[in-house]
PDB file of N, CA and C in Angstrom:
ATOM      1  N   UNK A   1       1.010 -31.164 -34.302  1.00  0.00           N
ATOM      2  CA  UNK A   1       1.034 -29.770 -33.976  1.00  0.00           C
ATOM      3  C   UNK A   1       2.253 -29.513 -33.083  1.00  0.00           C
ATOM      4  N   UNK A   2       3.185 -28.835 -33.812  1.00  0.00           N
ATOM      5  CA  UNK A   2       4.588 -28.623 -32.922  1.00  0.00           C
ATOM      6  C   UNK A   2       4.689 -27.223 -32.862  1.00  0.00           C
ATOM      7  N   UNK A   3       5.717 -27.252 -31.823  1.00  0.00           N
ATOM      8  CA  UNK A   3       6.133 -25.884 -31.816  1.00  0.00           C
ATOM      9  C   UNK A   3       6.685 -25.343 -32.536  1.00  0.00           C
ATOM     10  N   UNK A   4       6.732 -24.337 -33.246  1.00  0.00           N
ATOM     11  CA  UNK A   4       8.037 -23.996 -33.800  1.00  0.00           C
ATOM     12  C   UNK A   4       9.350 -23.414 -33.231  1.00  0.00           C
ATOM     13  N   UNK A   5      10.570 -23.536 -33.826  1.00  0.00           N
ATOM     14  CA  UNK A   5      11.828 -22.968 -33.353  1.00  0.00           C
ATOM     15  C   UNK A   5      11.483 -21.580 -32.864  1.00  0.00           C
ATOM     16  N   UNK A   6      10.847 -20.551 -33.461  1.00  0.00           N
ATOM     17  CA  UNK A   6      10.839 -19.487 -33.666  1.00  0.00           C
ATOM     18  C   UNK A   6      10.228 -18.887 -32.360  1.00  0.00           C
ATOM     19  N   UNK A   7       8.849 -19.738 -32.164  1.00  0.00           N
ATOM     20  CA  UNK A   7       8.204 -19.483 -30.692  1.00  0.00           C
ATOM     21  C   UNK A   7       9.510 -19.904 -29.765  1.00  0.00           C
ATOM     22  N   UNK A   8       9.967 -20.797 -30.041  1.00  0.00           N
ATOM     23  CA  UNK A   8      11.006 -21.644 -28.591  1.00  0.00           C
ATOM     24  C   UNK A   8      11.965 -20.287 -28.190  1.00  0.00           C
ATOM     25  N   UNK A   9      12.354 -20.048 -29.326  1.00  0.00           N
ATOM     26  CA  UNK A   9      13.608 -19.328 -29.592  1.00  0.00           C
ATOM     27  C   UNK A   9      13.075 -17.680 -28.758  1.00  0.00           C
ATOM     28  N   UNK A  10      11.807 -17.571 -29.032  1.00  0.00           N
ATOM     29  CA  UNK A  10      11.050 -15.827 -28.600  1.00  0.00           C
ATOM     30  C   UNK A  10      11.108 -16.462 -27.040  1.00  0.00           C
ATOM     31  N   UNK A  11      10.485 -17.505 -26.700  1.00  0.00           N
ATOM     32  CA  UNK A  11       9.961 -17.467 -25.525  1.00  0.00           C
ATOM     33  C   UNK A  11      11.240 -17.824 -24.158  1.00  0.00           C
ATOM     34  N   UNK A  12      12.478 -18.260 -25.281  1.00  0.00           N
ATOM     35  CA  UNK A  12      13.737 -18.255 -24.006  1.00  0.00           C
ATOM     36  C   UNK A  12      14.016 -16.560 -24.413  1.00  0.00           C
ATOM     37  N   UNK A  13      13.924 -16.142 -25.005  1.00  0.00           N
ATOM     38  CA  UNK A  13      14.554 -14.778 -25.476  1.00  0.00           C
ATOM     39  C   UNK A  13      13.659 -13.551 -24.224  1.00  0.00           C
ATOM     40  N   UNK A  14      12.359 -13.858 -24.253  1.00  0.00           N
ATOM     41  CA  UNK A  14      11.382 -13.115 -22.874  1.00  0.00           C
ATOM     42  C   UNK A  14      11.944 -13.264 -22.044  1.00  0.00           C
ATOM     43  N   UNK A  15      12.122 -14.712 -21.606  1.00  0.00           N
ATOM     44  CA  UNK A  15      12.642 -15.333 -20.346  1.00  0.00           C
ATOM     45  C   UNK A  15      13.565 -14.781 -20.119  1.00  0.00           C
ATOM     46  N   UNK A  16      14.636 -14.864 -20.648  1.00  0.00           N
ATOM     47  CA  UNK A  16      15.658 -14.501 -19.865  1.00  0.00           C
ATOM     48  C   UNK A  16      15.922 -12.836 -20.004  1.00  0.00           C
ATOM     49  N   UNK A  17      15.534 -12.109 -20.324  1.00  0.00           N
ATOM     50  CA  UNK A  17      15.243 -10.891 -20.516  1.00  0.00           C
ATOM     51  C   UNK A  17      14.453 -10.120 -19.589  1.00  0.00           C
ATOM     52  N   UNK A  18      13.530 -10.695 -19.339  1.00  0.00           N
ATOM     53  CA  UNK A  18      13.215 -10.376 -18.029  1.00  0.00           C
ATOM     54  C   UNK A  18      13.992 -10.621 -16.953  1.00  0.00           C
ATOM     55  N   UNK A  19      14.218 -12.285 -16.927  1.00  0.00           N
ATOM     56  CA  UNK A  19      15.139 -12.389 -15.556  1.00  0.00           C
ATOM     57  C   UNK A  19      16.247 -11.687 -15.238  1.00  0.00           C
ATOM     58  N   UNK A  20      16.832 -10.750 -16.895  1.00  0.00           N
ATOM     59  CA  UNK A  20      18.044 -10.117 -16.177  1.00  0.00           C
ATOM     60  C   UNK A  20      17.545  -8.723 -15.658  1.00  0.00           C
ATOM     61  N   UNK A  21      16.240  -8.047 -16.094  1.00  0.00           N
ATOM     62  CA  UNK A  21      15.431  -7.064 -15.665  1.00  0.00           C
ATOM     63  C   UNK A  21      15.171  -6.916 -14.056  1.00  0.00           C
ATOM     64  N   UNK A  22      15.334  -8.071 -14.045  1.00  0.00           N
ATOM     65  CA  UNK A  22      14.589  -8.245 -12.117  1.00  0.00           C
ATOM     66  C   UNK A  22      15.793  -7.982 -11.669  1.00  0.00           C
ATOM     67  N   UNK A  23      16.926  -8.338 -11.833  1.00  0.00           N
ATOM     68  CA  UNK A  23      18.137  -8.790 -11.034  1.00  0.00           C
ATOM     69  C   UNK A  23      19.017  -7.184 -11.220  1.00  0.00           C
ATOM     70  N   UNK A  24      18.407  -6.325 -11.548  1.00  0.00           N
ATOM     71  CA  UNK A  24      18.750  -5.124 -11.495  1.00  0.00           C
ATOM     72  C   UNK A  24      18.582  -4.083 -10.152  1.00  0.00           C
ATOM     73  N   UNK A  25      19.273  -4.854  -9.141  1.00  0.00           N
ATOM     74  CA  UNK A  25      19.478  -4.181  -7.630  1.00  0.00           C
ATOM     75  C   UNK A  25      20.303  -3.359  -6.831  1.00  0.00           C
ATOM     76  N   UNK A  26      20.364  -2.707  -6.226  1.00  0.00           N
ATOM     77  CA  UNK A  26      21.780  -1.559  -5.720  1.00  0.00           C
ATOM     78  C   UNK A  26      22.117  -2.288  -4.701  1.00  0.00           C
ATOM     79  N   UNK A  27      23.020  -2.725  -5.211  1.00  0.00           N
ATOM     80  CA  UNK A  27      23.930  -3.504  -4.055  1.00  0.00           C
ATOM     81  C   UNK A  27      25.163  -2.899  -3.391  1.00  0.00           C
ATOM     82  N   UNK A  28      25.048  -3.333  -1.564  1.00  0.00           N
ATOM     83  CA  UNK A  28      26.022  -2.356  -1.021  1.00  0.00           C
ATOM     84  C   UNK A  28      26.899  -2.726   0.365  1.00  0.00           C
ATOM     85  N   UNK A  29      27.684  -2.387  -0.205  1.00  0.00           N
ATOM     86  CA  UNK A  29      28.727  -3.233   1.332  1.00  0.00           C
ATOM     87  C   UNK A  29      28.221  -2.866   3.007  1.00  0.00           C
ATOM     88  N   UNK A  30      28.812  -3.209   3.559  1.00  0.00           N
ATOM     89  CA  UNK A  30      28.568  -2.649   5.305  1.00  0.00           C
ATOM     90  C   UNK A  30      29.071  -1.414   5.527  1.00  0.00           C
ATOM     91  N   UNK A  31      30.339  -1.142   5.108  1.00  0.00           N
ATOM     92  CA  UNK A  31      30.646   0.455   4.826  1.00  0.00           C
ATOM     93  C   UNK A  31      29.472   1.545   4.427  1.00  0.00           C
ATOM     94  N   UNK A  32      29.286   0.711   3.410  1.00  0.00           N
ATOM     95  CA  UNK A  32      28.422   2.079   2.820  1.00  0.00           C
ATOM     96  C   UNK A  32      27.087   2.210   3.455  1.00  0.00           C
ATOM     97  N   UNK A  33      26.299   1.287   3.991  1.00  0.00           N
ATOM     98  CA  UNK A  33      25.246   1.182   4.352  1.00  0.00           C
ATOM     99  C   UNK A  33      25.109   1.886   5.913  1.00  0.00           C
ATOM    100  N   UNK A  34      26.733   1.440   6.162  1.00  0.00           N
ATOM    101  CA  UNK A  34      26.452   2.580   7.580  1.00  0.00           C
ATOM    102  C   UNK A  34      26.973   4.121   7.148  1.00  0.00           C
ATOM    103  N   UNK A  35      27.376   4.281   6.436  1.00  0.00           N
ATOM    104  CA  UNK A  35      27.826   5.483   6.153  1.00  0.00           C
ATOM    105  C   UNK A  35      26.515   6.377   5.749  1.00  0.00           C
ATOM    106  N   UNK A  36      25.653   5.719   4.815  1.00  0.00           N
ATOM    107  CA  UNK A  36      24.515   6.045   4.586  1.00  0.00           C
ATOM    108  C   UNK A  36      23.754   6.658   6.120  1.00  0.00           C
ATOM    109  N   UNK A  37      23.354   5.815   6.803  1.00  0.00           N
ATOM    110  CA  UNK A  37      22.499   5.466   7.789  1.00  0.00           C
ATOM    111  C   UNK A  37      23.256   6.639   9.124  1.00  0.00           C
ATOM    112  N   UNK A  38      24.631   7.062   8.940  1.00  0.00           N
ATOM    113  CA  UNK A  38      24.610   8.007  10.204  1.00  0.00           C
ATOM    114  C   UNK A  38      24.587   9.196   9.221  1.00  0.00           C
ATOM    115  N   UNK A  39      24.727   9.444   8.183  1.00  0.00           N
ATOM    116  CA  UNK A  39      24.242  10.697   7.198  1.00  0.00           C
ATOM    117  C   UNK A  39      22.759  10.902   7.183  1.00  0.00           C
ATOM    118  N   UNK A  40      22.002  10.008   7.413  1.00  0.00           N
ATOM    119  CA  UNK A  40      20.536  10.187   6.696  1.00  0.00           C
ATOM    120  C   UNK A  40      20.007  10.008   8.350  1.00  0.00           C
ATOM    121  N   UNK A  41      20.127   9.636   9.724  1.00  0.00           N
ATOM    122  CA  UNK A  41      19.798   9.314  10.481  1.00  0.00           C
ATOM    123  C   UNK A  41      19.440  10.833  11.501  1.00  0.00           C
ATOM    124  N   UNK A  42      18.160  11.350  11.818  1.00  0.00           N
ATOM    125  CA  UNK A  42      17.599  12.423  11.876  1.00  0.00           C
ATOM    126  C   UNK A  42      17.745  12.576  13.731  1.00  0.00           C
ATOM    127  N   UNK A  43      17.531  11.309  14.268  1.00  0.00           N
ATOM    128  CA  UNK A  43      18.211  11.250  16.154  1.00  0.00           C
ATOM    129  C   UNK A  43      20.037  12.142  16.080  1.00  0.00           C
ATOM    130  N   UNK A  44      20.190  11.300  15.256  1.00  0.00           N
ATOM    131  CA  UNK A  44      21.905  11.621  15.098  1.00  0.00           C
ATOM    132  C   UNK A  44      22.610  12.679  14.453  1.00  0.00           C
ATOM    133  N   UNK A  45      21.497  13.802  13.322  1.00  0.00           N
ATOM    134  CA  UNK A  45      22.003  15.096  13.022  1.00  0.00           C
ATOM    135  C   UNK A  45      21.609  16.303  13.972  1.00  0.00           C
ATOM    136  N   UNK A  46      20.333  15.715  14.914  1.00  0.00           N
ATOM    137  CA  UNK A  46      19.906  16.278  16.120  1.00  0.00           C
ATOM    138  C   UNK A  46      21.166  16.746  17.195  1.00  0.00           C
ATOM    139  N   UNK A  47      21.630  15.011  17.446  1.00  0.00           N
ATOM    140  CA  UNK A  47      22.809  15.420  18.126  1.00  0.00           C
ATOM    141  C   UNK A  47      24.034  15.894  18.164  1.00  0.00           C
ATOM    142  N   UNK A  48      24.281  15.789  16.969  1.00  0.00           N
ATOM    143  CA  UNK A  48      25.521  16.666  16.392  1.00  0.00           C
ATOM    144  C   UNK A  48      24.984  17.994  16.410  1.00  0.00           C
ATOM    145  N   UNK A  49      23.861  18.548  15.974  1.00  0.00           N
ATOM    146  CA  UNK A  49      23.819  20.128  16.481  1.00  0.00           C
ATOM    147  C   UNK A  49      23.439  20.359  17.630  1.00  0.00           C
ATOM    148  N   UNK A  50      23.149  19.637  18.942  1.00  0.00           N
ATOM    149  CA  UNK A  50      22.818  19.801  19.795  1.00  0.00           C
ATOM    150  C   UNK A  50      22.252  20.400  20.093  1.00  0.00           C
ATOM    151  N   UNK A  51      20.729  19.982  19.725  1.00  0.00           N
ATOM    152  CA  UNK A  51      19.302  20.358  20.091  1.00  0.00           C
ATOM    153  C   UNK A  51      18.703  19.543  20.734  1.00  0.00           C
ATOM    154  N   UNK A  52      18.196  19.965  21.978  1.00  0.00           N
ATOM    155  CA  UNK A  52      18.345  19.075  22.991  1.00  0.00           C
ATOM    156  C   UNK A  52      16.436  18.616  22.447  1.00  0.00           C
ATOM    157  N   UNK A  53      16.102  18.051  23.129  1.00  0.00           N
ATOM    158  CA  UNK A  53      14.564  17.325  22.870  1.00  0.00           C
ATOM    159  C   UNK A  53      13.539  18.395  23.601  1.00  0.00           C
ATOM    160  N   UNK A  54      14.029  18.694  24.318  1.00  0.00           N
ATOM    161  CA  UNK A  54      12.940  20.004  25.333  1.00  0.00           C
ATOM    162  C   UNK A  54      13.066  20.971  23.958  1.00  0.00           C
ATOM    163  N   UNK A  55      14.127  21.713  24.357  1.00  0.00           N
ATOM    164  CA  UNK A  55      14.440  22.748  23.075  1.00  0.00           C
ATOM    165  C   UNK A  55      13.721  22.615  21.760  1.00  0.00           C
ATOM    166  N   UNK A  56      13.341  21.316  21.116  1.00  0.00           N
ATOM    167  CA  UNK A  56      13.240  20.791  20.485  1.00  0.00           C
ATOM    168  C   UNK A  56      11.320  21.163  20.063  1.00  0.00           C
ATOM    169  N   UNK A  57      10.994  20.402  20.947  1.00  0.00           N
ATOM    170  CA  UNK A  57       9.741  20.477  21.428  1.00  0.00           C
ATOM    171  C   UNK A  57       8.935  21.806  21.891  1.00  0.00           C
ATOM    172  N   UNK A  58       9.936  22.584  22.430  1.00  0.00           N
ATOM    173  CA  UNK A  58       9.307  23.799  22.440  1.00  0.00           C
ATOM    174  C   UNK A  58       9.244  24.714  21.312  1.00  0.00           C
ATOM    175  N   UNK A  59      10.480  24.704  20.341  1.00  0.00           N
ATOM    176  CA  UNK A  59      10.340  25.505  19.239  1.00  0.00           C
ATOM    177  C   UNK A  59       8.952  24.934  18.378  1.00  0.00           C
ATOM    178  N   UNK A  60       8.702  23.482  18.731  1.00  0.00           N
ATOM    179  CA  UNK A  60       7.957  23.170  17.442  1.00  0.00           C
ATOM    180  C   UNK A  60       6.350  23.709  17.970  1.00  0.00           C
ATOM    181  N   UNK A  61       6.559  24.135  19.411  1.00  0.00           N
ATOM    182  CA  UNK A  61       5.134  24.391  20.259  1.00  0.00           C
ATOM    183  C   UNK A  61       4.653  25.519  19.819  1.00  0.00           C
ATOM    184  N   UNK A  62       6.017  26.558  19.487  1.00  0.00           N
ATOM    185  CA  UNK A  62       5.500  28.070  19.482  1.00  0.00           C
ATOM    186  C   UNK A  62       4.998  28.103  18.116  1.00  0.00           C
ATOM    187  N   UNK A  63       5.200  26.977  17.124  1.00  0.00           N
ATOM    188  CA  UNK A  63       4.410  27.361  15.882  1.00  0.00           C
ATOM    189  C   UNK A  63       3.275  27.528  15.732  1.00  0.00           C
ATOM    190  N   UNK A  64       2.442  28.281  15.798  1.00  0.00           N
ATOM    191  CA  UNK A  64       0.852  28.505  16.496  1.00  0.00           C
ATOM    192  C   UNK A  64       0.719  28.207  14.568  1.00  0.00           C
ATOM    193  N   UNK A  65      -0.748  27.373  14.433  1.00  0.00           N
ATOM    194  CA  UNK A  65      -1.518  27.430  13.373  1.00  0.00           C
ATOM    195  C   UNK A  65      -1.746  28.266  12.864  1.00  0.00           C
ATOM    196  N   UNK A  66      -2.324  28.651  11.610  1.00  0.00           N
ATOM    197  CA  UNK A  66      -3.372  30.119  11.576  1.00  0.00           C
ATOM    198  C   UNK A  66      -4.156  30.055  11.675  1.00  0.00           C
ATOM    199  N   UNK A  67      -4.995  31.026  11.897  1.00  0.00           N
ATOM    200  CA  UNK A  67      -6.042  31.099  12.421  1.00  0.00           C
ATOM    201  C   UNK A  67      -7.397  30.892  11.383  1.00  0.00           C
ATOM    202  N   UNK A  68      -8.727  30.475  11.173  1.00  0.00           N
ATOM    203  CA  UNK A  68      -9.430  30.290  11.005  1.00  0.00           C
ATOM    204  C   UNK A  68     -10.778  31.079  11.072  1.00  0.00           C
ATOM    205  N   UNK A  69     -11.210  31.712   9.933  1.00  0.00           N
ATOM    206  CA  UNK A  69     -12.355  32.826  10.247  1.00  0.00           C
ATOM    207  C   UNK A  69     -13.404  32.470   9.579  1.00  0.00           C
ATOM    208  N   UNK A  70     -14.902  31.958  10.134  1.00  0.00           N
ATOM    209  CA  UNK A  70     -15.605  31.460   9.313  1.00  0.00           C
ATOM    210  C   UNK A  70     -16.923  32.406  10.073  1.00  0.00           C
ATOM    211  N   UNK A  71     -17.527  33.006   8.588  1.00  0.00           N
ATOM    212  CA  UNK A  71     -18.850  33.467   9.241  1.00  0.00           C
ATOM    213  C   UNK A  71     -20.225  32.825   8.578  1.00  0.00           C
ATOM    214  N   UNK A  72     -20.779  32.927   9.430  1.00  0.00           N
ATOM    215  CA  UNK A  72     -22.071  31.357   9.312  1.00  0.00           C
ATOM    216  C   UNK A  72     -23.167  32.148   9.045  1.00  0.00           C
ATOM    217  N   UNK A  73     -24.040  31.983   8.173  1.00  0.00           N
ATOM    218  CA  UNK A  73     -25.575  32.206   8.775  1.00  0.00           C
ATOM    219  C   UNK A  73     -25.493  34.028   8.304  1.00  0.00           C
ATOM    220  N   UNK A  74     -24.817  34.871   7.758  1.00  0.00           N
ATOM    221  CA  UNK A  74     -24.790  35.808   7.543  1.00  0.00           C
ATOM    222  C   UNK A  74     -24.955  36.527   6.402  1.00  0.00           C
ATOM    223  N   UNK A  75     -26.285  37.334   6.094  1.00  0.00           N
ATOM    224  CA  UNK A  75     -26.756  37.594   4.731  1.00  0.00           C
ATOM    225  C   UNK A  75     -26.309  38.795   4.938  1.00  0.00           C
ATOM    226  N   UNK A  76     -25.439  39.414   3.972  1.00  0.00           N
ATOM    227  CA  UNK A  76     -24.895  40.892   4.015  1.00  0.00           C
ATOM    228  C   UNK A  76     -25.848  41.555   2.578  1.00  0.00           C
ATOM    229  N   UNK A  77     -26.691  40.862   2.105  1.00  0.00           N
ATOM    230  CA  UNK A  77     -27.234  41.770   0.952  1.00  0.00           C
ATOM    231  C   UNK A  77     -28.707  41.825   1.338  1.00  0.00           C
ATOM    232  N   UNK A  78     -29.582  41.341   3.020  1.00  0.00           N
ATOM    233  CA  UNK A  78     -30.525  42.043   2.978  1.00  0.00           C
ATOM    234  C   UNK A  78     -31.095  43.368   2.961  1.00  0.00           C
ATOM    235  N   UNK A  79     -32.114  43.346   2.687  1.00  0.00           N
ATOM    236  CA  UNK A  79     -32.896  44.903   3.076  1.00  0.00           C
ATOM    237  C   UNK A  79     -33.964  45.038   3.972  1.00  0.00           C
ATOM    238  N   UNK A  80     -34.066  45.994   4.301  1.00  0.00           N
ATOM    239  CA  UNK A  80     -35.127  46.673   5.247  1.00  0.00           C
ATOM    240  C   UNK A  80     -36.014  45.786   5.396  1.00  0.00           C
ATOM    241  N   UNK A  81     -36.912  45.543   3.864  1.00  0.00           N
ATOM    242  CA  UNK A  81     -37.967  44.367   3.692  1.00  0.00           C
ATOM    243  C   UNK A  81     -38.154  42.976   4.153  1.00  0.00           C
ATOM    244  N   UNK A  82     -37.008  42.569   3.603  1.00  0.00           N
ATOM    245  CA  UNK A  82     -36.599  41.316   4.329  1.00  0.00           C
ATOM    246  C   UNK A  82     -36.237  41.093   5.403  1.00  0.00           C
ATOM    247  N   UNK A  83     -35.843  41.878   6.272  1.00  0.00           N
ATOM    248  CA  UNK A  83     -36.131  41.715   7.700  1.00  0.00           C
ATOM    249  C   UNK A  83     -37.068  41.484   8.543  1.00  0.00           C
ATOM    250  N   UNK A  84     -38.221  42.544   7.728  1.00  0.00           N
ATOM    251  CA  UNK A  84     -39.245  42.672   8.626  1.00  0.00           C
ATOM    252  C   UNK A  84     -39.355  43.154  10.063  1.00  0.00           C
ATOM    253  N   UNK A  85     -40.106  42.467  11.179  1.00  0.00           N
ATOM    254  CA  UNK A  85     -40.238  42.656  12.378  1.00  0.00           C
ATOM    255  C   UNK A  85     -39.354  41.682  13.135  1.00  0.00           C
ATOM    256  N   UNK A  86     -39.019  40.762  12.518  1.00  0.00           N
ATOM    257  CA  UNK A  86     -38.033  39.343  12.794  1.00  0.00           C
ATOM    258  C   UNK A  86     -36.747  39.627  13.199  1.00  0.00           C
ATOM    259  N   UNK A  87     -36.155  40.788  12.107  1.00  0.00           N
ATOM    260  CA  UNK A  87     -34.961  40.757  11.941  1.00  0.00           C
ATOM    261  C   UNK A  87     -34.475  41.609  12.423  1.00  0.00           C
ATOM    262  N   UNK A  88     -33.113  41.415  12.678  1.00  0.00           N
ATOM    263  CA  UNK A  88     -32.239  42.722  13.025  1.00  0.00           C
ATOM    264  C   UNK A  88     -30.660  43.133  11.930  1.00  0.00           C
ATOM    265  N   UNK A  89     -30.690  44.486  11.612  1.00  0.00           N
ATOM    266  CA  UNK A  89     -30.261  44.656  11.075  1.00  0.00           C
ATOM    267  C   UNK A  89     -28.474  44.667  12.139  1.00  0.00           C
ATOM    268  N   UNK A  90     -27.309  44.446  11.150  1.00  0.00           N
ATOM    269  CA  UNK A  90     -26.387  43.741  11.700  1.00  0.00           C
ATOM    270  C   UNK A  90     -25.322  45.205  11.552  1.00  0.00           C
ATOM    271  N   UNK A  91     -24.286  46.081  12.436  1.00  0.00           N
ATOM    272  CA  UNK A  91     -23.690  47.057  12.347  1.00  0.00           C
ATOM    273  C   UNK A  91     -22.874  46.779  11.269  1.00  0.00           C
ATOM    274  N   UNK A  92     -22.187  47.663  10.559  1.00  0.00           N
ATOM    275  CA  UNK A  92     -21.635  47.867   9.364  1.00  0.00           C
ATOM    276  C   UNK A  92     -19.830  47.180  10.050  1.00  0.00           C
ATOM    277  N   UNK A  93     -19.294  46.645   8.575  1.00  0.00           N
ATOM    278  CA  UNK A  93     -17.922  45.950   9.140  1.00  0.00           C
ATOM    279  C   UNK A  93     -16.905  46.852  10.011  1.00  0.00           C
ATOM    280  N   UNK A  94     -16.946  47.989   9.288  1.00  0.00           N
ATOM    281  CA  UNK A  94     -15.761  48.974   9.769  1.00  0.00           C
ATOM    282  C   UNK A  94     -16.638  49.720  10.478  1.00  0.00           C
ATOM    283  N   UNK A  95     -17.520  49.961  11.445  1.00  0.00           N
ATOM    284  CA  UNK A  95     -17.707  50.999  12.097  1.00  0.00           C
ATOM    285  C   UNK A  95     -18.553  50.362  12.664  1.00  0.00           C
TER     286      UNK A  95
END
């Protein structure tokens, strides 16, 4: 029971087909990597516009959330009946 050529021949043909798949990397000098790194570097476009860290911190303070309105526990389609003696009827939205 041998191999055949044909398997040998497929299975260097995977092999190395893949291996040149992997070896597909962005490769990059010291130039570029710092050139990258003071372009993309977010301390360092800070300081070029000179925004100081207080300044900084306070603009991001005044961004108030929005606000949140949740009403709980509130049946707006009872009636008279369903209240009974229990209940109290609740003033109308606008008035």
């Amino acid at each position: 029971m041998g191999i055949s050529k044909f398997r040998v021949t497929t299975i260097l043909f995977l092999f190395f087909s893949f291996q040149a798949m992997a070896q597909d990397t962005l490769k990059l000098s010291r130039e570029q990597c710092e050139a990258i790194f003071l372009k993309e570097n977010l301390l360092l476009l800070a300081e070029k516009l000179e925004i100081s860290k207080a300044e900084a911190i306070k603009l991001q303070a005044s961004l108030w959330p929005n606000p949140n309105i949740t009403l709980d526990e509130i049946n707006l389609w009872t009636t008279q009946k369903q209240l009974g003696i229990w209940g109290q009827e609740l003033p109308g939205l606008n008035g």
